[in-house]
Protein backbone atom coordinates (compact mmCIF):
# COMPACT_ATOMS: atom_id res chain seq x y z
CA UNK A 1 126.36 121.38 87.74
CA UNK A 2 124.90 122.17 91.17
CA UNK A 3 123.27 125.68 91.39
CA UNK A 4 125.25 127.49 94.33
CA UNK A 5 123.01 130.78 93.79
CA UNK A 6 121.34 131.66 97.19
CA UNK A 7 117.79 131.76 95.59
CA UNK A 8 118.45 128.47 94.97
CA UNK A 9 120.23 127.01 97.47
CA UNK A 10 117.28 128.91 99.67
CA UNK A 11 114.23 127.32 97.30
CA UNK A 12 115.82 123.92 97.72
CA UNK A 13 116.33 124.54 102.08
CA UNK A 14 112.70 125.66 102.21
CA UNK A 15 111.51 122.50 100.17
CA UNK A 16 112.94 120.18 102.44
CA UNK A 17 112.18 121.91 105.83
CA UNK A 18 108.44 122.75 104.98
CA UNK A 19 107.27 119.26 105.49
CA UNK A 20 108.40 119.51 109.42
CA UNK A 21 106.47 120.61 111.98
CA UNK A 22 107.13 123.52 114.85
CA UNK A 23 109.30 124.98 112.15
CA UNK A 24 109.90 128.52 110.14
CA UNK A 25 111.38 126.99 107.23
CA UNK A 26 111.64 130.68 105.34
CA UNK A 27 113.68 132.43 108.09
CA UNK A 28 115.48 129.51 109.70
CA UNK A 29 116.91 128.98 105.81
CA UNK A 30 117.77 132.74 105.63
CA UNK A 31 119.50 132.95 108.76
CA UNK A 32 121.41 129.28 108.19
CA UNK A 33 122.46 130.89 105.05
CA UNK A 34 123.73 134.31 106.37
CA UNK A 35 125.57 132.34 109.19
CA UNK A 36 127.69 130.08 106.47
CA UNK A 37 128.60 133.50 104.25
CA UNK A 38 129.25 135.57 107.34
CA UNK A 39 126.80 138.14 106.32
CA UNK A 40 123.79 139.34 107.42
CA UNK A 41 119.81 138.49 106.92
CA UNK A 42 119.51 141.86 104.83
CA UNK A 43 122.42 140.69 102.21
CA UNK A 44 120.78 137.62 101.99
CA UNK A 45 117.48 138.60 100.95
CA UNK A 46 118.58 141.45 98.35
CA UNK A 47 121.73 139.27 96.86
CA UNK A 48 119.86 136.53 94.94
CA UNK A 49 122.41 136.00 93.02
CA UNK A 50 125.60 135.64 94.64
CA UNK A 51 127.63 132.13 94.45
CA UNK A 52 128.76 130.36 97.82
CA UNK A 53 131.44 128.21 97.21
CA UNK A 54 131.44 124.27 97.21
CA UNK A 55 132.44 124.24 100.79
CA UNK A 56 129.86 126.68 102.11
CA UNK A 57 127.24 125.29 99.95
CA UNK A 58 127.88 121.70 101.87
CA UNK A 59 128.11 123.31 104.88
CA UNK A 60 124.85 125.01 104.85
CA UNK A 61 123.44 121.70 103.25
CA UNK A 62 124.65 119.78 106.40
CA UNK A 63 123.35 122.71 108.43
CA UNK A 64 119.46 122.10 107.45
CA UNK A 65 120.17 118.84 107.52
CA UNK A 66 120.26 119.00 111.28
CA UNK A 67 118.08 121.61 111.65
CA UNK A 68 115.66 119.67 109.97
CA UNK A 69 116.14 117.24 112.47
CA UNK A 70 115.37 119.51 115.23
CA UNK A 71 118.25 120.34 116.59
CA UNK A 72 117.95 124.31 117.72
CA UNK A 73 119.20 126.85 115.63
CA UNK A 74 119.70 128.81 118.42
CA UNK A 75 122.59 126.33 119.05
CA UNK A 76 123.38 126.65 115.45
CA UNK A 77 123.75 130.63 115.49
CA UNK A 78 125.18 130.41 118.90
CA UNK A 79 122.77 133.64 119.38
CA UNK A 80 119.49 134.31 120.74
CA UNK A 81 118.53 137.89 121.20
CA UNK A 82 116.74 138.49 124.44
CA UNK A 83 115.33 142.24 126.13
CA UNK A 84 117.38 143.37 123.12
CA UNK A 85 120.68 141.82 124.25
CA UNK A 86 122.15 139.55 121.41
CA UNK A 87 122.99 136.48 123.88
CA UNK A 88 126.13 133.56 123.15
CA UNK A 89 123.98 130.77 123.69
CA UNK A 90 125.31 127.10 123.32
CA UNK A 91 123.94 123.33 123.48
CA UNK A 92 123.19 122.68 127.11
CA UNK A 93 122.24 125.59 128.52
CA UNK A 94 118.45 126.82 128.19
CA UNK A 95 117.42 128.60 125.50
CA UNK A 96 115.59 131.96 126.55
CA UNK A 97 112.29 132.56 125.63
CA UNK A 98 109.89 135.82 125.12
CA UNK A 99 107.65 134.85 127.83
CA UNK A 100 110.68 135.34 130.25
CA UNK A 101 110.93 138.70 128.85
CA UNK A 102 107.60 139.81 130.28
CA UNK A 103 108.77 139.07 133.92
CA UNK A 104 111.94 140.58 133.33
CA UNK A 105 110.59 143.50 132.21
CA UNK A 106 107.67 143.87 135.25
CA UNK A 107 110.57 143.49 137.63
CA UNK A 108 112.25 146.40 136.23
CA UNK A 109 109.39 148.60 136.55
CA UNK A 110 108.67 147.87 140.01
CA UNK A 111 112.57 147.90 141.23
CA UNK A 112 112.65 151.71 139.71
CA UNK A 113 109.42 152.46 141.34
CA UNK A 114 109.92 150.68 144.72
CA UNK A 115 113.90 150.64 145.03
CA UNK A 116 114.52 154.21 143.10
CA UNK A 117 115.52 155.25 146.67
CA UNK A 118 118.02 152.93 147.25
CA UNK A 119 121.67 153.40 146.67
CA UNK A 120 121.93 149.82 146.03
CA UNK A 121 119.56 147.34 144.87
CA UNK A 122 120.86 143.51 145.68
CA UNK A 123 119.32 140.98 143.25
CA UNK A 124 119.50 137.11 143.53
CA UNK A 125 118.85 135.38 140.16
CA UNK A 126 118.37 131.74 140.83
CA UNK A 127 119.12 129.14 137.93
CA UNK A 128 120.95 131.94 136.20
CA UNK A 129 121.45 129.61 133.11
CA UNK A 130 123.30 131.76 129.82
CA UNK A 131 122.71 134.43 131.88
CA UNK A 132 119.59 136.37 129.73
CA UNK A 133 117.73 137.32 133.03
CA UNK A 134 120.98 138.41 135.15
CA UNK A 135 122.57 140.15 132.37
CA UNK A 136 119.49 142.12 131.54
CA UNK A 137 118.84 142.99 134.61
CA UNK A 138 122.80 144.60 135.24
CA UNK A 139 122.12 146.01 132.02
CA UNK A 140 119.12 148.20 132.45
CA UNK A 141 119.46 148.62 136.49
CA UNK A 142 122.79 149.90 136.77
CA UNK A 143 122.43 150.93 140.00
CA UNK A 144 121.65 147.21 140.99
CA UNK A 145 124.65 144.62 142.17
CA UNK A 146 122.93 140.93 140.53
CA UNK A 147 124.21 137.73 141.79
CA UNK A 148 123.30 134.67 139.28
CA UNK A 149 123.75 130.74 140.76
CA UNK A 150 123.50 128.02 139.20
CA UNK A 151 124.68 124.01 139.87
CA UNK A 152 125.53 123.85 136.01
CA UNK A 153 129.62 124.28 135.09
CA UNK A 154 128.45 125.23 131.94
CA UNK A 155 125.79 127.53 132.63
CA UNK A 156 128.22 129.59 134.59
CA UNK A 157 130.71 129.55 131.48
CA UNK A 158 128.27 130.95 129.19
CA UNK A 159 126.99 133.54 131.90
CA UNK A 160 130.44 134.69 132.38
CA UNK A 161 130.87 135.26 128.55
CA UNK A 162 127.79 137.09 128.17
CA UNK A 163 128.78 139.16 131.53
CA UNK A 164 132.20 139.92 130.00
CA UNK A 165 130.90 140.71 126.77
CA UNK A 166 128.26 143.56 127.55
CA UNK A 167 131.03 144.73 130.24
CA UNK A 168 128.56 144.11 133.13
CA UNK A 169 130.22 144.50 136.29
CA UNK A 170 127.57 144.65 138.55
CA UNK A 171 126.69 140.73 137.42
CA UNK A 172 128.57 138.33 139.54
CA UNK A 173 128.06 134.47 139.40
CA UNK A 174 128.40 131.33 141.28
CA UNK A 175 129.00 128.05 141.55
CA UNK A 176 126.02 126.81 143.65
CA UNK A 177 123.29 124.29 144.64
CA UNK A 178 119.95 125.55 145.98
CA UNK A 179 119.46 122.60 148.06
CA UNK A 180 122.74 123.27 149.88
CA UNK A 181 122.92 125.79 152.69
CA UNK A 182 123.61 128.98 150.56
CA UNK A 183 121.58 130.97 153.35
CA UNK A 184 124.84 131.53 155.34
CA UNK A 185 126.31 133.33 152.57
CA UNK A 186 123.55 134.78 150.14
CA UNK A 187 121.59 137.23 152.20
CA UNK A 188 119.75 140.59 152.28
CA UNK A 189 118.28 140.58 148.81
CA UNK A 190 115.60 143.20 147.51
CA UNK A 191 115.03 141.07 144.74
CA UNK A 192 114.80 137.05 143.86
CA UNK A 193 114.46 136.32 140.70
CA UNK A 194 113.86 132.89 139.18
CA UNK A 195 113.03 130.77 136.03
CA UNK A 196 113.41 127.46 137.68
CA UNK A 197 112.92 123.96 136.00
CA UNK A 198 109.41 123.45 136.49
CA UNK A 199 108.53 120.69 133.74
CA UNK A 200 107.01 117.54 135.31
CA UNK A 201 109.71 114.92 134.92
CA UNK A 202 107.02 112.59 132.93
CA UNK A 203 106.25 115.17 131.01
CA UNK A 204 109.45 116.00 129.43
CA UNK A 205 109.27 113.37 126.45
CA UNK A 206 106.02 114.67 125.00
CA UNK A 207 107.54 118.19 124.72
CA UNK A 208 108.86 119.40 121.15
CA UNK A 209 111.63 117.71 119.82
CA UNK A 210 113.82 120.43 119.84
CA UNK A 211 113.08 120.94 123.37
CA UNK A 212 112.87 117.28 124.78
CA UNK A 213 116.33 115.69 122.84
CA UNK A 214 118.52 118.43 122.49
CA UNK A 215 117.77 121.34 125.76
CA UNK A 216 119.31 120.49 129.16
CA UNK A 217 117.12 118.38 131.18
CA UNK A 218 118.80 120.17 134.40
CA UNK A 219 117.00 123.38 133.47
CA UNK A 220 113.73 121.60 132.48
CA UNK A 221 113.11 118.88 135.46
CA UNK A 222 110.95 120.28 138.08
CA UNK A 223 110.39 116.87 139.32
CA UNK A 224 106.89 114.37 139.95
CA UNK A 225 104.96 117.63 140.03
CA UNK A 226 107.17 119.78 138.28
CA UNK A 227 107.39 122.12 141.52
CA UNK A 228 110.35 121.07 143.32
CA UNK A 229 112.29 124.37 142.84
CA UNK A 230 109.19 126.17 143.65
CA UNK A 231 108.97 125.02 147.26
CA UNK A 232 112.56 125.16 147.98
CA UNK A 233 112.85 129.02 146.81
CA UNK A 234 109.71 129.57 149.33
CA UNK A 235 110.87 127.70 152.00
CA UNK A 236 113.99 129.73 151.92
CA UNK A 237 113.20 133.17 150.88
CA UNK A 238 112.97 134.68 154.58
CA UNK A 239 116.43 133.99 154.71
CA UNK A 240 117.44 135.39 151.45
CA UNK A 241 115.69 138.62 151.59
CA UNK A 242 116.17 141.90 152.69
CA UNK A 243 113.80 143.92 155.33
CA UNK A 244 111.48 145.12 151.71
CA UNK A 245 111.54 142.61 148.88
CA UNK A 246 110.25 140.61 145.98
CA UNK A 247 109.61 137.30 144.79
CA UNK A 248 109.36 136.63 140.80
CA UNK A 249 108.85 133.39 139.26
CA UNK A 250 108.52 132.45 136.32
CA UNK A 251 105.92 129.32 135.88
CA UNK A 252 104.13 126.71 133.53
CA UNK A 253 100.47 128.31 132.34
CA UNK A 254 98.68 125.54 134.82
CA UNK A 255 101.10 126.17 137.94
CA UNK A 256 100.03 129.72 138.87
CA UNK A 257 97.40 128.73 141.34
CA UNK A 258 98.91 126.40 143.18
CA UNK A 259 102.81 128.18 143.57
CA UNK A 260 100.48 131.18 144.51
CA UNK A 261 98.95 129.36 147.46
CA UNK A 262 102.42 127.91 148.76
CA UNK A 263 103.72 131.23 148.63
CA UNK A 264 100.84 132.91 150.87
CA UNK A 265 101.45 129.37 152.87
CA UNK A 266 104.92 130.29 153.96
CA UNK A 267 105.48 133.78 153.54
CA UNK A 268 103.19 136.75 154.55
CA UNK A 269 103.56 138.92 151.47
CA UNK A 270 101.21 141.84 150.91
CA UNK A 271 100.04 140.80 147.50
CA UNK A 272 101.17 138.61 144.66
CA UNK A 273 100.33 139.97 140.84
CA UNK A 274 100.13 137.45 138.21
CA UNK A 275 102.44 138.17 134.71
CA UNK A 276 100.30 137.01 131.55
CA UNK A 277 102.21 135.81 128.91
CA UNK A 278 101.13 137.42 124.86
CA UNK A 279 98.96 134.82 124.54
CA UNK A 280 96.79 135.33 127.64
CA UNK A 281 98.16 132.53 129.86
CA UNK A 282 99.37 132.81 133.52
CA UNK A 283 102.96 132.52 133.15
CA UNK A 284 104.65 134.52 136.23
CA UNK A 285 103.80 135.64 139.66
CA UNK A 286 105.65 138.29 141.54
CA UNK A 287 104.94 138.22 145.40
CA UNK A 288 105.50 141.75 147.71
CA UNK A 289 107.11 141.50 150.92
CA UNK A 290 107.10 144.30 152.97
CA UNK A 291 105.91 146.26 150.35
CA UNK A 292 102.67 148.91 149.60
């Protein structure tokens, strides 16, 4: 008779997910496990004990099955926490990451030290994706009015059901290209904001699994050199921003020296700081315009 206990329908999951790489087979089997019950990771670890049935014990066997096989368990969960926000994320939009966090949270400091003035601060969010950077930044600048584009139909549905569901009002999102002419209707920003796709496209396949076969390649192609995006923000930011304004990027840890010299190349900002990711790495730069 199969054992339905969680300790060991957990000591069996770990077993069989220890052997992969790029993997946390102790939490990713707690949380898989919480997610079939419909309880939390707490209940979990402190009810050894309890019995799933025959149907959730399948269904959590199928479910590190394909987690196993790399598929995200952000996509699994349908979650991702992110600047303490507890996103709906779904396959085929872009799975937010720490390191964004760190830009996110530099922009914030310098829009209530530069912009605390302002009745109104407008912020353009470029590639707005499941909406992690827009809806943080509605969410702890409430004074701020944050327009998110992006090309993808899907990206804007799972924007709009994060916007809706932490009742953010001053997030707004579109339906748009970059490469079109959005000029004639996005204008007078303090603040542009982007996490573009800057991935070389050759360089795609040798990423992780989980990130190469089953994340959107819209959100990771940056083309040859991985800085299309990059130059097209640039070439366009006089005509998105306001008289005083920022530019924040986010980029890949070898990128930071060259985006930094096409930004002093086309736009005459006072200074540009560099964001370090945890580790150490460049992994941002935030460019003043107009600004001490």
């Amino acid at each position: 008779m199969v054992d339905l206990t969680i300790k060991a329908l957990l000591a069996d999951a770990i077993k069989k997910m220890e052997a992969r790489q790029n993997n946390n087979p102790y939490l990713d089997a707690q949380l898989l496990l919480a997610h079939v019950i419909g309880k939390d990771r707490t209940f979990v670890m402190t009810h050894m004990g309890y019995k799933l049935t025959e149907s959730e014990g399948a269904t959590y066997n199928n479910l590190i099955v394909k987690r196993n096989e790399g598929y995200p368990i952000q996509y699994i969960l349908n979650r991702q926490e992110f600047m303490g926000l507890d996103l709906y994320i779904r396959e085929g939009v872009l799975i937010p990451r720490a390191d964004t966090e760190n830009i996110v949270e530099a922009v914030i400091s310098i829009v209530r030290e530069k912009f605390d003035r302002f009745d109104e601060v407008k912020i353009l969010d470029i590639g707005t994706g499941s909406g992690a950077i827009g809806c943080s930044l509605a969410h702890f600048l409430p004074k701020s009015v944050v327009d998110g584009i992006d090309i993808s139909p899907l990206a804007i549905d799972v924007a709009t059901i994060n916007k809706e569901k932490f009742k953010l009002n001053n997030y707004r999102i579109y339906k748009m290209n970059i490469f079109d002419d959005i000029c004639q209707v996005l204008k007078g920003y303090h603040v542009i904001i982007s996490n573009p796709p800057y991935i070389p496209s050759d360089e795609i396949k040798g990423l992780q699994k989980e990130v190469s076969e089953y994340e959107p390649r819209l959100a990771l192609d940056g083309g040859i050199n991985g800085l299309d995006y990059y130059e097209r923000i640039i070439h366009i930011f006089n005509q998105l921003a306001a008289n005083k304004a920022i530019l924040a990027f986010e980029c890949g840890w070898d990128q930071k020296n060259t985006i930094e010299a096409m930004m002093h190349q086309r736009v005459p900002f006072e200074r540009i700081e560099t964001i370090k990711d945890l580790s150490g790495n460049d992994r941002g730069l935030i460019g003043f315009y107009r600004i001490n």
